[in-house]
N, C-alpha and C. Protein backbone atom coordinates (compact mmCIF):
# COMPACT_ATOMS: atom_id res chain seq x y z
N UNK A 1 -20.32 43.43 50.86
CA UNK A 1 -20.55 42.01 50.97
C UNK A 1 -20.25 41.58 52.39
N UNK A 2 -20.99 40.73 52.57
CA UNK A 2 -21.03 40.28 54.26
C UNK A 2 -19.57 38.95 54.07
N UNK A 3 -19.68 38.56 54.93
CA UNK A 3 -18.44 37.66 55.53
C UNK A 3 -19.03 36.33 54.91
N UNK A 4 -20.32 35.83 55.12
CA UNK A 4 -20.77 34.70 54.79
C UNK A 4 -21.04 34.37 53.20
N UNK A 5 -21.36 35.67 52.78
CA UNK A 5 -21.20 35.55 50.93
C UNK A 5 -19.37 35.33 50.24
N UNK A 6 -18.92 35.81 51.47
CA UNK A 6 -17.87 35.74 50.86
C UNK A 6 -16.86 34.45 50.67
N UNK A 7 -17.14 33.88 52.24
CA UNK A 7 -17.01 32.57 52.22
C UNK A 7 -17.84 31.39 51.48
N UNK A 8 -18.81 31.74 51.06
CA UNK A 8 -19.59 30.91 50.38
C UNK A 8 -19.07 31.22 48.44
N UNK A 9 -18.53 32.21 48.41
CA UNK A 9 -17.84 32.61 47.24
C UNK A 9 -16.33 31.80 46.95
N UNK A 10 -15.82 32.21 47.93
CA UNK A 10 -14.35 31.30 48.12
C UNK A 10 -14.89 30.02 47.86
N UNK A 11 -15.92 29.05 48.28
CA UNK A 11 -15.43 27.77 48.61
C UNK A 11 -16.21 27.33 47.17
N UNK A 12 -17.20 28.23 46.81
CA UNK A 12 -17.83 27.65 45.25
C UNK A 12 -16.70 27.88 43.80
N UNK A 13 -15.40 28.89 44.18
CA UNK A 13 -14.66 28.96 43.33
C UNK A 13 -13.46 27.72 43.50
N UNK A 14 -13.73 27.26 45.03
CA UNK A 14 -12.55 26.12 45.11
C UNK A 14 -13.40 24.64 44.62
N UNK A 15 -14.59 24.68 45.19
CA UNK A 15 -15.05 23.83 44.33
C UNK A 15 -15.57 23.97 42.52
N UNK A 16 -15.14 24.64 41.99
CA UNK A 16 -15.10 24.64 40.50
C UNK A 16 -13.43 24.39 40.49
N UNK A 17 -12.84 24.82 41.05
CA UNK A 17 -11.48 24.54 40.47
C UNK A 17 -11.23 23.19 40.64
N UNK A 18 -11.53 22.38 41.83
CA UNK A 18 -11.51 20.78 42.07
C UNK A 18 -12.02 20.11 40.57
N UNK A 19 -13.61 20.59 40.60
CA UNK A 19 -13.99 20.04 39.57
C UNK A 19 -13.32 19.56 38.05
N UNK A 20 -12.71 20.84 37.86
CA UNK A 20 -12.01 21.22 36.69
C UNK A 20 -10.92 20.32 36.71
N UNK A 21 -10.28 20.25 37.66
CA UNK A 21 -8.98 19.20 38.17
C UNK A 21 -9.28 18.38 37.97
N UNK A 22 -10.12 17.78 38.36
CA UNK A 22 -10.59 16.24 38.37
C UNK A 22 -10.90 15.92 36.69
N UNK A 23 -11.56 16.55 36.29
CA UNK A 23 -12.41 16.61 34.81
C UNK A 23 -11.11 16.41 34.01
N UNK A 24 -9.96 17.29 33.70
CA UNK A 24 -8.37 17.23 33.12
C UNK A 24 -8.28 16.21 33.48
N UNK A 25 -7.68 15.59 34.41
CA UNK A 25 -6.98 14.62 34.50
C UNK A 25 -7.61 12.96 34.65
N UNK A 26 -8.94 13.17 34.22
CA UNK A 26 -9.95 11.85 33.61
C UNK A 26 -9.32 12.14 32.37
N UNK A 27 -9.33 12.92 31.99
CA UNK A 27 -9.49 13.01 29.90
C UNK A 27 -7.95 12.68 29.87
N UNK A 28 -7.40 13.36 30.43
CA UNK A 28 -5.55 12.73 30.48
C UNK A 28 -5.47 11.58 30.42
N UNK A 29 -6.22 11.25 31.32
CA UNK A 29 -5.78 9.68 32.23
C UNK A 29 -6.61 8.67 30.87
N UNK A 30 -7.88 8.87 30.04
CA UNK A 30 -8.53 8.82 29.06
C UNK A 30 -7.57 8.43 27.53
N UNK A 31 -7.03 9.55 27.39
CA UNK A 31 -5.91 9.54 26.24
C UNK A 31 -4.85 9.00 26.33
N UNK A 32 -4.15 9.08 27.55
CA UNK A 32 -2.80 7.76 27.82
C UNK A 32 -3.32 7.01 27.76
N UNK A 33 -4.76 6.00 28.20
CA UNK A 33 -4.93 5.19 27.95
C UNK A 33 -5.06 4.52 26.62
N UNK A 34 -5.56 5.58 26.04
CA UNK A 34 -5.31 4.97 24.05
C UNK A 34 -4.36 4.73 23.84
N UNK A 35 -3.29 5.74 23.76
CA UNK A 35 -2.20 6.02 23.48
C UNK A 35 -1.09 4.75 23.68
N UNK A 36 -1.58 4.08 25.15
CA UNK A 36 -0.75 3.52 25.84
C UNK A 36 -1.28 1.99 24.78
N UNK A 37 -2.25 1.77 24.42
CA UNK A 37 -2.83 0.10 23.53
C UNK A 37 -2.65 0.92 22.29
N UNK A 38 -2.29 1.63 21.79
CA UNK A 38 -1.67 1.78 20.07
C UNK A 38 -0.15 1.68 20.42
N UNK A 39 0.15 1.86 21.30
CA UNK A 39 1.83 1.58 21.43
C UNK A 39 1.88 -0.39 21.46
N UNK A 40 1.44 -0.80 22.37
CA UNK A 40 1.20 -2.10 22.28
C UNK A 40 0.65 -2.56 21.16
N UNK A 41 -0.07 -2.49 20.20
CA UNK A 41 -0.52 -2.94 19.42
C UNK A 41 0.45 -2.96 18.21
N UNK A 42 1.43 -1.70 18.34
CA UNK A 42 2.42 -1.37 17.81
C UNK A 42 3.56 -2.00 18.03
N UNK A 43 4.15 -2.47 19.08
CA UNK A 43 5.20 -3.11 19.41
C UNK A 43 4.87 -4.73 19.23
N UNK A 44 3.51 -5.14 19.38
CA UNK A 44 3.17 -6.17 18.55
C UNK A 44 3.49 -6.87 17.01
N UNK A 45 3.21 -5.27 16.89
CA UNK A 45 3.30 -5.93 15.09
C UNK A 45 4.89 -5.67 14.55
N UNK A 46 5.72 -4.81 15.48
CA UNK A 46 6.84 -5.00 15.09
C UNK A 46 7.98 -6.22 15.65
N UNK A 47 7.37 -6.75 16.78
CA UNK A 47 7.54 -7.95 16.99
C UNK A 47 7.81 -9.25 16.34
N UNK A 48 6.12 -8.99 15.81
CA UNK A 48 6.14 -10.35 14.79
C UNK A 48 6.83 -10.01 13.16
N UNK A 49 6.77 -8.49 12.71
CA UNK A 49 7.36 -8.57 11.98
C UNK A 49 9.50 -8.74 12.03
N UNK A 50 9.50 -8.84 13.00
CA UNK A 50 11.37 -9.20 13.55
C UNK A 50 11.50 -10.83 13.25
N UNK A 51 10.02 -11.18 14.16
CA UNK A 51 9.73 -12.94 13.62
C UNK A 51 9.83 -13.49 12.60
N UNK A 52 9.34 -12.39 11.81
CA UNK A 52 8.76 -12.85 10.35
C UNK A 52 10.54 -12.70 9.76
N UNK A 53 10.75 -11.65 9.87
CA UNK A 53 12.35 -11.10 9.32
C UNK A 53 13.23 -12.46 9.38
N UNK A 54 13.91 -12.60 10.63
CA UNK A 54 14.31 -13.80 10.86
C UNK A 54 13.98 -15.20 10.37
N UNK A 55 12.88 -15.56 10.16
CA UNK A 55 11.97 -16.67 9.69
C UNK A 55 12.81 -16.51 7.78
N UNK A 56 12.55 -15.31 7.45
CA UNK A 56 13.05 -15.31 5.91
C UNK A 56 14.58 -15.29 5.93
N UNK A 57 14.83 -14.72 6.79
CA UNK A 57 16.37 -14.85 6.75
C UNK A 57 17.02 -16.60 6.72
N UNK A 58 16.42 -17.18 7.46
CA UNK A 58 16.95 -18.84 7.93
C UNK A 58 16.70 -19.35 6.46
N UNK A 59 15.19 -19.26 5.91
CA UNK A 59 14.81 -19.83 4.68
C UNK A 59 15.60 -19.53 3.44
N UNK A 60 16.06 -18.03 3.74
CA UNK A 60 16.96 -17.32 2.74
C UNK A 60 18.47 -18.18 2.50
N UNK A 61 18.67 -18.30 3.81
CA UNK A 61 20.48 -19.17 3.98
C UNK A 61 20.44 -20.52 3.39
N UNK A 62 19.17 -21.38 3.82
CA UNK A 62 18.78 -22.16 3.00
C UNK A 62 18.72 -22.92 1.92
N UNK A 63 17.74 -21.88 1.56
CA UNK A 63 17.85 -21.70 -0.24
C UNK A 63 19.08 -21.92 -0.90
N UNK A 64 19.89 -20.58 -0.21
CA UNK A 64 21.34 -20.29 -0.42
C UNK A 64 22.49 -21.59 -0.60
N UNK A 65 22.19 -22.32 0.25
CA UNK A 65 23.22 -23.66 0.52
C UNK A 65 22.13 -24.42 -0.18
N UNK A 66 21.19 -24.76 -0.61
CA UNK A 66 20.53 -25.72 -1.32
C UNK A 66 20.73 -25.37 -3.04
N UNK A 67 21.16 -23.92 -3.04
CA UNK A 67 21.37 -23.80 -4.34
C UNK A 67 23.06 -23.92 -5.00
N UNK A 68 24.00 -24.00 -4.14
CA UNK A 68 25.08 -24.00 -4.03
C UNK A 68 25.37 -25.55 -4.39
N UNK A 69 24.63 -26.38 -3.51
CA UNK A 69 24.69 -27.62 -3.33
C UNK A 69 24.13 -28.23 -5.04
N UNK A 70 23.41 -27.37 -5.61
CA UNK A 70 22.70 -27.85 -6.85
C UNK A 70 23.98 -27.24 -7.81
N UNK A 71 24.27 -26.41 -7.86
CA UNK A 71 25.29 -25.81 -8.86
C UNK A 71 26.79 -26.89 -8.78
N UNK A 72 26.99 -27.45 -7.46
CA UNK A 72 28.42 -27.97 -7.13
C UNK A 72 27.61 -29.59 -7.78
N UNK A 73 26.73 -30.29 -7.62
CA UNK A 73 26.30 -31.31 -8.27
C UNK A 73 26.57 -31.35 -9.94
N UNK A 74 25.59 -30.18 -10.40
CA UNK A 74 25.41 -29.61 -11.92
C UNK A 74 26.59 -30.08 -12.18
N UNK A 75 27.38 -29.30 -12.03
CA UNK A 75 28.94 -29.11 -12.16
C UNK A 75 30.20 -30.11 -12.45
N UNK A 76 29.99 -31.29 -11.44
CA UNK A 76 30.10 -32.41 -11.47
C UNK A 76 29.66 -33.46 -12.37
N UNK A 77 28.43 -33.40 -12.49
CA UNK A 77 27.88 -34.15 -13.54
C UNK A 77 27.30 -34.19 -14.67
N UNK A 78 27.76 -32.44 -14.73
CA UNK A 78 27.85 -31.62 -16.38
C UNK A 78 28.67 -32.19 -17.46
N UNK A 79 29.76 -32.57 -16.75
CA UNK A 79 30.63 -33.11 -17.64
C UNK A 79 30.61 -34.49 -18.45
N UNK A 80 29.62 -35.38 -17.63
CA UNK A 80 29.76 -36.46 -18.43
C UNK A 80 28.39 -36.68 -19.11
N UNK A 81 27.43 -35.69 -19.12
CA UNK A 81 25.82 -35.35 -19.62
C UNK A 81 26.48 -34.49 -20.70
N UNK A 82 25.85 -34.59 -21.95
CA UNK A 82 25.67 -33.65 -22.86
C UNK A 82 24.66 -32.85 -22.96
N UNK A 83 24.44 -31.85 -23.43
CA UNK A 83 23.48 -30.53 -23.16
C UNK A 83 22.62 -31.25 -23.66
N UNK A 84 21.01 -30.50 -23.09
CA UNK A 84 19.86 -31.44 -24.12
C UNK A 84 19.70 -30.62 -25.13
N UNK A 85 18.76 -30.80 -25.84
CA UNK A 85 18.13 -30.26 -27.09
C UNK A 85 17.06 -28.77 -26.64
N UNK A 86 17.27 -27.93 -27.67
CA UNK A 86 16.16 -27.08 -27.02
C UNK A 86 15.45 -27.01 -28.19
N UNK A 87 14.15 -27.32 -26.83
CA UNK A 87 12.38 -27.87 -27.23
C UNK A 87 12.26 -26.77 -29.00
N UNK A 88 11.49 -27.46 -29.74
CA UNK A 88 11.20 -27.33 -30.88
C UNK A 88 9.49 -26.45 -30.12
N UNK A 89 9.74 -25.45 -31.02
CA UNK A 89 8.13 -24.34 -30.71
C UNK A 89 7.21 -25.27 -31.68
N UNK A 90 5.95 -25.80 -30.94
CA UNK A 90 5.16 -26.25 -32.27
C UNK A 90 3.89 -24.97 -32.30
N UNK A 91 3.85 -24.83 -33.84
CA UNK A 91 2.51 -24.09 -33.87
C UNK A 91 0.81 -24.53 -33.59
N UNK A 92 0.16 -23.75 -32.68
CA UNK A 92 -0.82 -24.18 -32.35
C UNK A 92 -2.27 -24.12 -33.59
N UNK A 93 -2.68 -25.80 -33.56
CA UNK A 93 -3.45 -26.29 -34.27
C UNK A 93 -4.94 -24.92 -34.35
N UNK A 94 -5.10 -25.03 -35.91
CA UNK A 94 -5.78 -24.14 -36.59
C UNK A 94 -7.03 -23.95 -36.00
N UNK A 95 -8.03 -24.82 -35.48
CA UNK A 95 -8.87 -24.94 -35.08
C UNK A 95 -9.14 -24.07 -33.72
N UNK A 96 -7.72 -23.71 -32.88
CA UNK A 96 -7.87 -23.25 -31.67
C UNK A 96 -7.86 -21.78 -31.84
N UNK A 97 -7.12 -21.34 -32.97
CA UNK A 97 -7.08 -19.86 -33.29
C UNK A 97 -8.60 -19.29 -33.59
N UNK A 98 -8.82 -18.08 -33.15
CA UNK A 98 -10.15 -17.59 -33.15
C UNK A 98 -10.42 -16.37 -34.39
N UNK A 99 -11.02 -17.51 -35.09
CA UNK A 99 -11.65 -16.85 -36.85
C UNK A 99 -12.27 -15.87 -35.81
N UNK A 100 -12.16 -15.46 -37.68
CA UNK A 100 -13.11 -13.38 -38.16
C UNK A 100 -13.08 -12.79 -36.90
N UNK A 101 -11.87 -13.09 -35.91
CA UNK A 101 -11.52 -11.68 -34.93
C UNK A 101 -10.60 -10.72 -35.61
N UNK A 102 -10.83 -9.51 -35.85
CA UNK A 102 -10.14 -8.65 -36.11
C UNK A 102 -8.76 -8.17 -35.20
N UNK A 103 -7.17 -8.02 -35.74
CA UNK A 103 -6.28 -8.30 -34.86
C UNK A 103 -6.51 -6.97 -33.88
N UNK A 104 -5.97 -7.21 -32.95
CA UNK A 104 -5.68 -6.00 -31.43
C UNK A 104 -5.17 -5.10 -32.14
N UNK A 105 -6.01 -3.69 -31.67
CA UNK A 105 -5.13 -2.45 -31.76
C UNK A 105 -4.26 -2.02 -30.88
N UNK A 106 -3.18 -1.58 -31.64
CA UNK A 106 -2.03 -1.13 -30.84
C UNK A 106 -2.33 0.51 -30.02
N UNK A 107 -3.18 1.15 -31.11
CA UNK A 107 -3.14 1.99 -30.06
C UNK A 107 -4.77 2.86 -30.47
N UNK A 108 -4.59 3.77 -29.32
CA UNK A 108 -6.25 4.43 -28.73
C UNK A 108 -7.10 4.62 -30.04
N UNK A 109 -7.98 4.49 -29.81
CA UNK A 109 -9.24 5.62 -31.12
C UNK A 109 -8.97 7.05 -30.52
N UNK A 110 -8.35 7.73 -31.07
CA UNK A 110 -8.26 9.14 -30.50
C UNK A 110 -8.61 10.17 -31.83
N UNK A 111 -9.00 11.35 -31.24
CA UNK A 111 -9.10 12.16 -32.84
C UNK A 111 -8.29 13.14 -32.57
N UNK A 112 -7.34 13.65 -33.33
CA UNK A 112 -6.05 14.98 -33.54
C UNK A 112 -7.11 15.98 -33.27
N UNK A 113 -6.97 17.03 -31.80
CA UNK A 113 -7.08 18.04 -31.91
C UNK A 113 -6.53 19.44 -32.72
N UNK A 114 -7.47 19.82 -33.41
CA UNK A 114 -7.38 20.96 -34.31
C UNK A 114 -7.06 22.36 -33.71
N UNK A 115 -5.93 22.91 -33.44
CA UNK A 115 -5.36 23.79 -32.81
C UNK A 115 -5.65 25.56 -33.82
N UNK A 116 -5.38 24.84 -34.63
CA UNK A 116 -5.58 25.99 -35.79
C UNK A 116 -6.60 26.77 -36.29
N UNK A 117 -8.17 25.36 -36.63
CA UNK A 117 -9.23 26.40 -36.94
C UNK A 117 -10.50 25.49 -35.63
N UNK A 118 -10.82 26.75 -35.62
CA UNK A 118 -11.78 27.19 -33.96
C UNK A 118 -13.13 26.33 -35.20
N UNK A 119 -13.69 25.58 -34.77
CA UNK A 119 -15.46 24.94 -34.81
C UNK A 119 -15.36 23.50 -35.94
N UNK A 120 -14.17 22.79 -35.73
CA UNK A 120 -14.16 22.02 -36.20
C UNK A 120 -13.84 20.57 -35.53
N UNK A 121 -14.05 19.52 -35.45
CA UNK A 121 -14.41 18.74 -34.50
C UNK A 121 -13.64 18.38 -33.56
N UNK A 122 -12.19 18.40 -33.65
CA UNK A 122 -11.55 18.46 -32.66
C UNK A 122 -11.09 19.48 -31.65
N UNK A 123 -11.46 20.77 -32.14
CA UNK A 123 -11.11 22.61 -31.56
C UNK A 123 -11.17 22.20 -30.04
N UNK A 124 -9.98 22.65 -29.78
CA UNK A 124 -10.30 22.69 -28.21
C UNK A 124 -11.61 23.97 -27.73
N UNK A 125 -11.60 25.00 -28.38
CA UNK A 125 -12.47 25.73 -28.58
C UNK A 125 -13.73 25.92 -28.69
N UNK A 126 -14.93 25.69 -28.63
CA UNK A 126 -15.90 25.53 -29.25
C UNK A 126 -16.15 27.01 -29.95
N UNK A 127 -17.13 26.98 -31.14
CA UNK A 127 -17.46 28.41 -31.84
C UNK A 127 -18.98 28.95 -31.21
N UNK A 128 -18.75 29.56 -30.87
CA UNK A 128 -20.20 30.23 -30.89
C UNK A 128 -21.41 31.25 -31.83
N UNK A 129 -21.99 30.26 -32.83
CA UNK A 129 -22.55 31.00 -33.84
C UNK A 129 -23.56 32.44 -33.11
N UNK A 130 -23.29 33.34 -33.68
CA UNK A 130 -24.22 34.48 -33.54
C UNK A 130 -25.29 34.69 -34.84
N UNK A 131 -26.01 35.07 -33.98
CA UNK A 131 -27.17 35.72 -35.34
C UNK A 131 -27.63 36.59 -35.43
């Protein structure tokens, strides 16, 4: 090989290796970039869910002292209230009940598989007649 193939050899293997370099580190630079907006998109939603956390927590304490506040009232003015009455069940008028329905079954239409004899309608088996 002459001097000039050879140099022309060297510089087509340095330019494939550039290439190659360059090509990696697009697709790198490519995938951090996803990588990098699912992290954000991610720290987003755990964000608002800290928001949200807090938000139930305040409503929670709330509640908490609004129900405290109802029990310490009750309490107070339990004593000079007598209990009420508890509500009388009335039965619902005849007309609303739905004639000639047959009542709900409790359970499946199923048929007992026949474990014992092979060609009878439940056999897990089927028979195979010969002739």
């Amino acid at each position: 090989m002459s001097d000039t193939e050879l140099v022309l050899l060297a510089a087509a293997a340095l330019a494939g290796a550039l290439l190659a370099a360059v090509w990696c580190r697009w697709r790198a630079a490519r995938e951090l970039a996803a990588l990098q907006a699912r992290l954000q998109m991610s720290e987003m939603a755990r964000h608002a869910l800290l928001d949200r956390s807090d938000q139930a927590r305040l409503q929670i304490g709330q509640l908490t002292k609004a129900l405290a506040d109802a029990h310490r009232i009750a309490r107070g003015s339990h004593a000079v209230q007598p209990p009420a009455p508890e509500p009388v069940a009335a039965e619902p008028p005849p007309d609303l009940l739905l004639q000639g329905r047959s009542p709900p079954q409790a359970f499946a239409d199923t048929q007992v598989l026949d474990r014992e004899r092979p060609g009878t309608a439940g056999s897990l088996s089927p028979t195979v007649k010969r002739a």
